[in-house]
PDB file of N, CA and C in Angstrom:
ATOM      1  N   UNK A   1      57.312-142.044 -91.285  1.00  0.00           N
ATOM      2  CA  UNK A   1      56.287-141.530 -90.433  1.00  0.00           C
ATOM      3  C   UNK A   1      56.588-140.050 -90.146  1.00  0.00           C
ATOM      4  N   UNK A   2      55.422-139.358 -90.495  1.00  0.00           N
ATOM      5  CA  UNK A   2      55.900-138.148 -90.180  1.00  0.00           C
ATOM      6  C   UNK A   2      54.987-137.521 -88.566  1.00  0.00           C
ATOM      7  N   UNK A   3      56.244-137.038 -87.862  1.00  0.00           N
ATOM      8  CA  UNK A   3      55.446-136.523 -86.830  1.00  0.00           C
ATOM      9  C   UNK A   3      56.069-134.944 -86.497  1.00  0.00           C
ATOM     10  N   UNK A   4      54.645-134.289 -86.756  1.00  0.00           N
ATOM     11  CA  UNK A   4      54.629-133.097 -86.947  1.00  0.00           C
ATOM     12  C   UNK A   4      54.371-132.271 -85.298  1.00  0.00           C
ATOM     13  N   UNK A   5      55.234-131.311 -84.878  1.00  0.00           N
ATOM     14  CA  UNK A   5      55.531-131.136 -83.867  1.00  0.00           C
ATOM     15  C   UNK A   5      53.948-129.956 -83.018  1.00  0.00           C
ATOM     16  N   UNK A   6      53.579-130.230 -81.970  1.00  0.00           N
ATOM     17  CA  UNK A   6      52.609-129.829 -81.475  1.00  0.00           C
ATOM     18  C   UNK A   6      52.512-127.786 -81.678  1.00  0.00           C
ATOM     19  N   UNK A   7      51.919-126.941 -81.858  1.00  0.00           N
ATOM     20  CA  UNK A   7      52.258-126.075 -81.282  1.00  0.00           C
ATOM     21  C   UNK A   7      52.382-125.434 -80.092  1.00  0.00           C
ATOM     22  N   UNK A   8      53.028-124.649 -79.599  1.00  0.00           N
ATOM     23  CA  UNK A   8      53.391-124.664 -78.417  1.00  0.00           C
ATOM     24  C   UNK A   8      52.954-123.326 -77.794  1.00  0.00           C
ATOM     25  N   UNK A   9      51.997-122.675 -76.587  1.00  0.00           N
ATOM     26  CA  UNK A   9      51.384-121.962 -76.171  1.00  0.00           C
ATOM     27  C   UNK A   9      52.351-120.776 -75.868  1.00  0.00           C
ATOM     28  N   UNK A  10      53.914-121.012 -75.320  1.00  0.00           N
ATOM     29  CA  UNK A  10      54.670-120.433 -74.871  1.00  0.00           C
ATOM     30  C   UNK A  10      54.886-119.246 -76.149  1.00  0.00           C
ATOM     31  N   UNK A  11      55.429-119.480 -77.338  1.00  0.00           N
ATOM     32  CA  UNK A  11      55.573-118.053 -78.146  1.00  0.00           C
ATOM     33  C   UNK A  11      54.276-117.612 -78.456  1.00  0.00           C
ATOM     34  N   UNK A  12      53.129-118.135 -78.396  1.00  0.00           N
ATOM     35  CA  UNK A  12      52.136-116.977 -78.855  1.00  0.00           C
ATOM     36  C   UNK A  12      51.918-116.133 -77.613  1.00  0.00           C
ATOM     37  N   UNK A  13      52.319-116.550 -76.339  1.00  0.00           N
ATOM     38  CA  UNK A  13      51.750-115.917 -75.028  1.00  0.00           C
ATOM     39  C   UNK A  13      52.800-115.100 -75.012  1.00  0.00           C
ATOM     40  N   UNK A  14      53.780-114.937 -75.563  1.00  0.00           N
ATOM     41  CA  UNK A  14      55.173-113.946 -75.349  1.00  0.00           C
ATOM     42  C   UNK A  14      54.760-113.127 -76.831  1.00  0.00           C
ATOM     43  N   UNK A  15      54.262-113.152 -77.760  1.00  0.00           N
ATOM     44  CA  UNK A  15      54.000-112.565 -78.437  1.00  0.00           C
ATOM     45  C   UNK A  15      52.662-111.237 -78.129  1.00  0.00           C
ATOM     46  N   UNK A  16      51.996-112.062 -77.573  1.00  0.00           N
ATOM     47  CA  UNK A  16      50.732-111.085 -76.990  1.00  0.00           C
ATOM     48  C   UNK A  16      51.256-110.541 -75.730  1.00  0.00           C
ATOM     49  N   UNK A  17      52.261-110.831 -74.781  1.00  0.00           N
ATOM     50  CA  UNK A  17      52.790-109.953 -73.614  1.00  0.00           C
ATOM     51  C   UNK A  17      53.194-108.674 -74.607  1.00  0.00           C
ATOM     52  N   UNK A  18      54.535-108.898 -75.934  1.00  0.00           N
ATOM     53  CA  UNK A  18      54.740-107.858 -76.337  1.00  0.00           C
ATOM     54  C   UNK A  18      53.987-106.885 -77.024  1.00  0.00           C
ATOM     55  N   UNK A  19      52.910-107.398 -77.350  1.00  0.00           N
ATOM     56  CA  UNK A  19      52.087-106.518 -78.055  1.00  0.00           C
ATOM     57  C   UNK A  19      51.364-105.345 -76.289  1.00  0.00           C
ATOM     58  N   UNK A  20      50.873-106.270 -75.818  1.00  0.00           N
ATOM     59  CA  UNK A  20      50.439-105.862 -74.129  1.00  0.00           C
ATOM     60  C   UNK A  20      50.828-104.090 -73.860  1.00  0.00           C
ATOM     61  N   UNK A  21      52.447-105.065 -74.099  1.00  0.00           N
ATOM     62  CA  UNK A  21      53.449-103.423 -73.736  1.00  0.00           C
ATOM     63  C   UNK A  21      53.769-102.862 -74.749  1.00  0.00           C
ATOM     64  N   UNK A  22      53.609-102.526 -75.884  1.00  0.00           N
ATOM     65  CA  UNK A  22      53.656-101.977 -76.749  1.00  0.00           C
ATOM     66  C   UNK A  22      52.493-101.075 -76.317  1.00  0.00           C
ATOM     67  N   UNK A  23      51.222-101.524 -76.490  1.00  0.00           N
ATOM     68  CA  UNK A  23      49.986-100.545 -76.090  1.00  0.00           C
ATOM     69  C   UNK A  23      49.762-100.078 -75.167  1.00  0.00           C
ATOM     70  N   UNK A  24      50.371-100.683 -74.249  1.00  0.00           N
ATOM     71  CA  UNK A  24      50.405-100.153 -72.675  1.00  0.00           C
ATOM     72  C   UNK A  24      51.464 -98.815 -72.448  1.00  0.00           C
ATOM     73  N   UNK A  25      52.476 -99.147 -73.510  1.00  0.00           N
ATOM     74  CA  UNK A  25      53.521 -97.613 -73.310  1.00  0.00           C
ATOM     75  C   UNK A  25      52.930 -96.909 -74.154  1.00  0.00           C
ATOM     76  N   UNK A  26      52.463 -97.259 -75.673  1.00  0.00           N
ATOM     77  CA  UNK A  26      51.894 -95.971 -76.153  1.00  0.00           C
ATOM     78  C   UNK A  26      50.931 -95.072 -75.552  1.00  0.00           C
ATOM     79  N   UNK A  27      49.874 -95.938 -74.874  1.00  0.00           N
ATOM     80  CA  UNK A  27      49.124 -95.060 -74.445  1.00  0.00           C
ATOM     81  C   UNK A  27      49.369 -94.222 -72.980  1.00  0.00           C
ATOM     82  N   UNK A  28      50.520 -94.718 -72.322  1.00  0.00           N
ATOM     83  CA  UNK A  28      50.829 -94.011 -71.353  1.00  0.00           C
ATOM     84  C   UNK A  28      51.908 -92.626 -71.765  1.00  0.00           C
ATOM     85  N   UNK A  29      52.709 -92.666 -72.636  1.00  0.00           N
ATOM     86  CA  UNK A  29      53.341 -91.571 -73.665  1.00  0.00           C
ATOM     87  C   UNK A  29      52.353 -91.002 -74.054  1.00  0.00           C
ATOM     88  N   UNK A  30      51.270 -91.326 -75.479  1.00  0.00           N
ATOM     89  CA  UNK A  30      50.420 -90.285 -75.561  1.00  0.00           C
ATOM     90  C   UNK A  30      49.915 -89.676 -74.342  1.00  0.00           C
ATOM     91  N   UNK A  31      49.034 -90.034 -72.893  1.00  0.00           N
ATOM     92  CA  UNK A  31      48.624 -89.403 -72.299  1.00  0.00           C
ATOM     93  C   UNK A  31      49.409 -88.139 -71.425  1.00  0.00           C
ATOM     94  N   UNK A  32      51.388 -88.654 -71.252  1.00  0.00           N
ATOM     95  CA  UNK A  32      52.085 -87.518 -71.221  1.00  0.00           C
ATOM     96  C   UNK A  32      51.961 -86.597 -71.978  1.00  0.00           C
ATOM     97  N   UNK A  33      51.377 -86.710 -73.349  1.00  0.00           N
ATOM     98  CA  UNK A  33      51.953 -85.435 -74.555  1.00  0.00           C
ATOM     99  C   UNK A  33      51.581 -84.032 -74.082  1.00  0.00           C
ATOM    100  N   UNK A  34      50.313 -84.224 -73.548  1.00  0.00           N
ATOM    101  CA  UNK A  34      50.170 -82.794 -73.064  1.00  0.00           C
ATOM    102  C   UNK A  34      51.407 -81.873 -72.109  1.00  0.00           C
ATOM    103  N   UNK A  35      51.407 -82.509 -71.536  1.00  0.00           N
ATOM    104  CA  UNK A  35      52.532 -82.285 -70.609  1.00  0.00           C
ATOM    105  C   UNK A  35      53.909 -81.721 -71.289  1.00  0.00           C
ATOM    106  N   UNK A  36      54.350 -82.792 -72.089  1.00  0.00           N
ATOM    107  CA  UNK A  36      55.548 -82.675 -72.944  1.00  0.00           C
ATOM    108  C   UNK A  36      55.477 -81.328 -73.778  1.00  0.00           C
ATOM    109  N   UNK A  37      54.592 -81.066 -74.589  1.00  0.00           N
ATOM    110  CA  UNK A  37      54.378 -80.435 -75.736  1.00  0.00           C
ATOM    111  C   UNK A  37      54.517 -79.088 -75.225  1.00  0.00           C
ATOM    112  N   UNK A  38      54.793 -79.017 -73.985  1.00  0.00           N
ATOM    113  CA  UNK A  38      54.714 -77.278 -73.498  1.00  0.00           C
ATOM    114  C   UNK A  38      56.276 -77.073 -73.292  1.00  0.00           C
ATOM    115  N   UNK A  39      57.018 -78.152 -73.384  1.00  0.00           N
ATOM    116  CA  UNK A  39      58.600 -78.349 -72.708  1.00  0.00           C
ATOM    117  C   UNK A  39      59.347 -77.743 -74.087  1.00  0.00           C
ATOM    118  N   UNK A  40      60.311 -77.269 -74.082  1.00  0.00           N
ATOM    119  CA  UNK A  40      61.314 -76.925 -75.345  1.00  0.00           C
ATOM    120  C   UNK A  40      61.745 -78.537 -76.168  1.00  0.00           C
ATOM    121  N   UNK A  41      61.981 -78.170 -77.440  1.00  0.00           N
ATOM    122  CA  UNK A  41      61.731 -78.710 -78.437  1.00  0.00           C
ATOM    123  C   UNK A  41      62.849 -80.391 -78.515  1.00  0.00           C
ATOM    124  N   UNK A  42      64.781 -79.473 -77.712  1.00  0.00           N
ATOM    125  CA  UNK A  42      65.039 -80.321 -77.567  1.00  0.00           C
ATOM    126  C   UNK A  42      64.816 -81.009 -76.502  1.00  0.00           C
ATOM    127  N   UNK A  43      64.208 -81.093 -75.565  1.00  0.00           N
ATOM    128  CA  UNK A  43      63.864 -81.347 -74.093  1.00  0.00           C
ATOM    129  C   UNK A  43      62.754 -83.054 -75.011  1.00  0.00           C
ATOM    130  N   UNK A  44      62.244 -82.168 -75.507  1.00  0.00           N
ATOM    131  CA  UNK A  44      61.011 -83.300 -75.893  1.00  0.00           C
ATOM    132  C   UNK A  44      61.618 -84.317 -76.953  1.00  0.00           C
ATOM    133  N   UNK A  45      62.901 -84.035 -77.611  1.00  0.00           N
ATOM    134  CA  UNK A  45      63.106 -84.815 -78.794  1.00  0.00           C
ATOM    135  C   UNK A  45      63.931 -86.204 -77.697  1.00  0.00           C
ATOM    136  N   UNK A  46      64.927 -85.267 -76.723  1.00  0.00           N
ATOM    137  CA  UNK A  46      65.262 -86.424 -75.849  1.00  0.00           C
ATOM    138  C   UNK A  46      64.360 -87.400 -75.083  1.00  0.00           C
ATOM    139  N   UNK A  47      63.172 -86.824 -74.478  1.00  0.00           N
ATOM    140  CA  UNK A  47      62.228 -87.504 -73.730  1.00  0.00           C
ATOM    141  C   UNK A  47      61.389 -88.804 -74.878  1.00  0.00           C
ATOM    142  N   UNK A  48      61.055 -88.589 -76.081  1.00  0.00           N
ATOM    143  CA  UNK A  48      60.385 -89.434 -76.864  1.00  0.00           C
ATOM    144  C   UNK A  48      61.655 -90.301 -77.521  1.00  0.00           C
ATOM    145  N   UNK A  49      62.987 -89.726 -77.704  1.00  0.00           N
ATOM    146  CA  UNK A  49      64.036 -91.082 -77.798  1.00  0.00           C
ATOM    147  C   UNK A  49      64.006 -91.538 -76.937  1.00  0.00           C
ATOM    148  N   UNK A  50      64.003 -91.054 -75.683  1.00  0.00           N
ATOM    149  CA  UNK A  50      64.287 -91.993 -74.628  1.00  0.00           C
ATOM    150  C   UNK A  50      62.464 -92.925 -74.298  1.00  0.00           C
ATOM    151  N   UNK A  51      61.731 -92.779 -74.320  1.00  0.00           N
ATOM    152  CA  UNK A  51      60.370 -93.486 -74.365  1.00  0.00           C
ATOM    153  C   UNK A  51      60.437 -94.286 -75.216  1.00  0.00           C
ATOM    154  N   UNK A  52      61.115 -93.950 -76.201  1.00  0.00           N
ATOM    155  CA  UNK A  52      61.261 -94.823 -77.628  1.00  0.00           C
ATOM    156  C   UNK A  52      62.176 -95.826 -77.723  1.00  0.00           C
ATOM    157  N   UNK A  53      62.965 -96.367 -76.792  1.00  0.00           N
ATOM    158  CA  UNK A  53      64.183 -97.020 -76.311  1.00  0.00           C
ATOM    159  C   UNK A  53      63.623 -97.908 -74.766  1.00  0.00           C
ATOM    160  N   UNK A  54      62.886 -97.136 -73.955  1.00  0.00           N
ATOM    161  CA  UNK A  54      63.269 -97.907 -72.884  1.00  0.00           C
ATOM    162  C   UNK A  54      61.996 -99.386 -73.077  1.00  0.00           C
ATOM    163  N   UNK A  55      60.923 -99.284 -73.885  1.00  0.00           N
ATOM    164  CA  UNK A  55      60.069-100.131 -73.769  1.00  0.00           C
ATOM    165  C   UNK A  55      60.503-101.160 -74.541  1.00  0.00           C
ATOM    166  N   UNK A  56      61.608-101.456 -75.070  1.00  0.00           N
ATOM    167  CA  UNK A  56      62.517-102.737 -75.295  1.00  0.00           C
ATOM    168  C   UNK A  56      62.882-103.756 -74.483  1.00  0.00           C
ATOM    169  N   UNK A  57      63.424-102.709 -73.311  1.00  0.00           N
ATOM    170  CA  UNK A  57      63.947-103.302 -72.393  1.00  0.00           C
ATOM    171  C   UNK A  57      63.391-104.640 -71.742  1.00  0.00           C
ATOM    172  N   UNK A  58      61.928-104.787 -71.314  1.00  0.00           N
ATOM    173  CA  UNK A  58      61.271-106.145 -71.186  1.00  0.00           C
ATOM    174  C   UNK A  58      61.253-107.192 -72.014  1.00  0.00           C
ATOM    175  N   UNK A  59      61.491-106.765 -73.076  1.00  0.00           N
ATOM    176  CA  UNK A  59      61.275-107.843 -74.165  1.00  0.00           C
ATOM    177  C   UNK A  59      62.848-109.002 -73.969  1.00  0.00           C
ATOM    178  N   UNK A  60      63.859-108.757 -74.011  1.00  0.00           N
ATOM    179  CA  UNK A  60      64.728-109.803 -73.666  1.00  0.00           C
ATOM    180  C   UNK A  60      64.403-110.734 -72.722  1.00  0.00           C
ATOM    181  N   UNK A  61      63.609-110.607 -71.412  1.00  0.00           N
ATOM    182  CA  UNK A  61      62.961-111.719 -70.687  1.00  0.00           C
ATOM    183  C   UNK A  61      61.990-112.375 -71.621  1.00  0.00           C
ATOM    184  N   UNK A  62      61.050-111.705 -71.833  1.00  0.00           N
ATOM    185  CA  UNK A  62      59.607-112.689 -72.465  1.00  0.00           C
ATOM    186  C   UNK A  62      59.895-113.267 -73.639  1.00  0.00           C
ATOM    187  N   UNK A  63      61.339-112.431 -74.154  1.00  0.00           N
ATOM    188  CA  UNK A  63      61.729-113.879 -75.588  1.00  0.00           C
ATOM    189  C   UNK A  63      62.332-115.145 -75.261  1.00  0.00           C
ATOM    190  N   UNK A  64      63.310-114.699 -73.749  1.00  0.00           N
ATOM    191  CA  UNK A  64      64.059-116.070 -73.310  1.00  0.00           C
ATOM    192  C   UNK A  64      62.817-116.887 -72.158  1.00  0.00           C
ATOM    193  N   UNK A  65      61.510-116.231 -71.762  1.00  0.00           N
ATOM    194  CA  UNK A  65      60.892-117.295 -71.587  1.00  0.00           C
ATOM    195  C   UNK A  65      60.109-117.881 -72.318  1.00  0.00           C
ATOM    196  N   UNK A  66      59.648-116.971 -73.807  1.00  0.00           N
ATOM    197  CA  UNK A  66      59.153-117.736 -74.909  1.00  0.00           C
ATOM    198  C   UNK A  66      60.026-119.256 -75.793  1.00  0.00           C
ATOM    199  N   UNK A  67      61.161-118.950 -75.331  1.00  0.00           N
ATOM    200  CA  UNK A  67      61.569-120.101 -75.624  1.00  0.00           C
ATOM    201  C   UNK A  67      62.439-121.427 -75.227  1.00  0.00           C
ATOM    202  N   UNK A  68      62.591-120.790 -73.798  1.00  0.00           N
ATOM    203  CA  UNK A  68      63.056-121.409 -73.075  1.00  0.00           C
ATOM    204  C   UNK A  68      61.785-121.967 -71.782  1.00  0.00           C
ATOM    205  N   UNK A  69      61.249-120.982 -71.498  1.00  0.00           N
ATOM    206  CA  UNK A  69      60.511-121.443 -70.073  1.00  0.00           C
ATOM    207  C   UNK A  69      60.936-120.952 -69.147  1.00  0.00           C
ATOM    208  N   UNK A  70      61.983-119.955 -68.785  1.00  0.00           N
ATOM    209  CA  UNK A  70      62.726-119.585 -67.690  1.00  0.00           C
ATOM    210  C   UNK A  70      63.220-117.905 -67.993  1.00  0.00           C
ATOM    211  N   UNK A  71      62.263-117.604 -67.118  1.00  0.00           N
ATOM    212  CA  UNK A  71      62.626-115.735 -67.507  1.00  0.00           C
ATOM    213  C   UNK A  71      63.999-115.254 -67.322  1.00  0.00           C
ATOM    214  N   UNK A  72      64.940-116.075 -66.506  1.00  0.00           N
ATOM    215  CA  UNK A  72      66.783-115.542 -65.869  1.00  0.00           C
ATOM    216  C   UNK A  72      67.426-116.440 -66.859  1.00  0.00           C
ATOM    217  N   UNK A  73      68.773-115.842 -67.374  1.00  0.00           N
ATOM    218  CA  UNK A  73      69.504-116.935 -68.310  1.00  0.00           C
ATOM    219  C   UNK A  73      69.871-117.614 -67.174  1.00  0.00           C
ATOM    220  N   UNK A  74      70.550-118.703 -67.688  1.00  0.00           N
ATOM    221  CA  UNK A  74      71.804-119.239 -66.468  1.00  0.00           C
ATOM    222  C   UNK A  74      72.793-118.285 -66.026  1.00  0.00           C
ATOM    223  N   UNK A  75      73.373-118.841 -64.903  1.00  0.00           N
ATOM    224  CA  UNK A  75      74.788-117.999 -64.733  1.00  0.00           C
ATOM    225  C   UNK A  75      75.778-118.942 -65.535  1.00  0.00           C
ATOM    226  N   UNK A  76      76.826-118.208 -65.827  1.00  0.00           N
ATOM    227  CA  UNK A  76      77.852-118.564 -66.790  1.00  0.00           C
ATOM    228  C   UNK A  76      78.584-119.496 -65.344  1.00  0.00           C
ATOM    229  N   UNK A  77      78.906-120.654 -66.613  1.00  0.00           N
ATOM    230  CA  UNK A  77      79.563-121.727 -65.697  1.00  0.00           C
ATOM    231  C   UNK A  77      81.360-121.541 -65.798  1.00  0.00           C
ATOM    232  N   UNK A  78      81.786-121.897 -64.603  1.00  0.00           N
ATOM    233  CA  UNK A  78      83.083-121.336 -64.281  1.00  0.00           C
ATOM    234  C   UNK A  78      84.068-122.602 -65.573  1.00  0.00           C
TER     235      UNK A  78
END
């Protein structure tokens, strides 16, 4: 008997959060550019690594509640 496992709502809804913020930082970066583009050259190369780095940062929750159900790991047991 084969029983084929349901799909499950939780990774596509963590998949579309990341997409969410993906578009949600680009377009808040592009709307800085003006701003930026007047700043010296290395000023701006640091500011777009660093834009380019920090919108990662959410994604370690919405993968451990995509597959777990629980946005905090555990605490480590003694």
């Amino acid at each position: 008997m084969n029983h084929e496992e349901e799909p499950r709502p939780r990774p596509a809804a963590g998949a579309f959060m990341i997409i969410g913020i993906i578009i949600v930082w680009a377009v808040l970066i592009a709307s800085v550019s003006d701003i930026v583009t007047s700043w010296p050259a290395l000023v701006q190369f640091v500011f777009y690594m660093v834009a380019g780095i920090i919108w990662i940062l959410p994604l370690r929750p919405i993968l451990r509640w995509s597959e777990t159900g629980r946005w905090r790991a555990d605490p480590p047991q003694p």
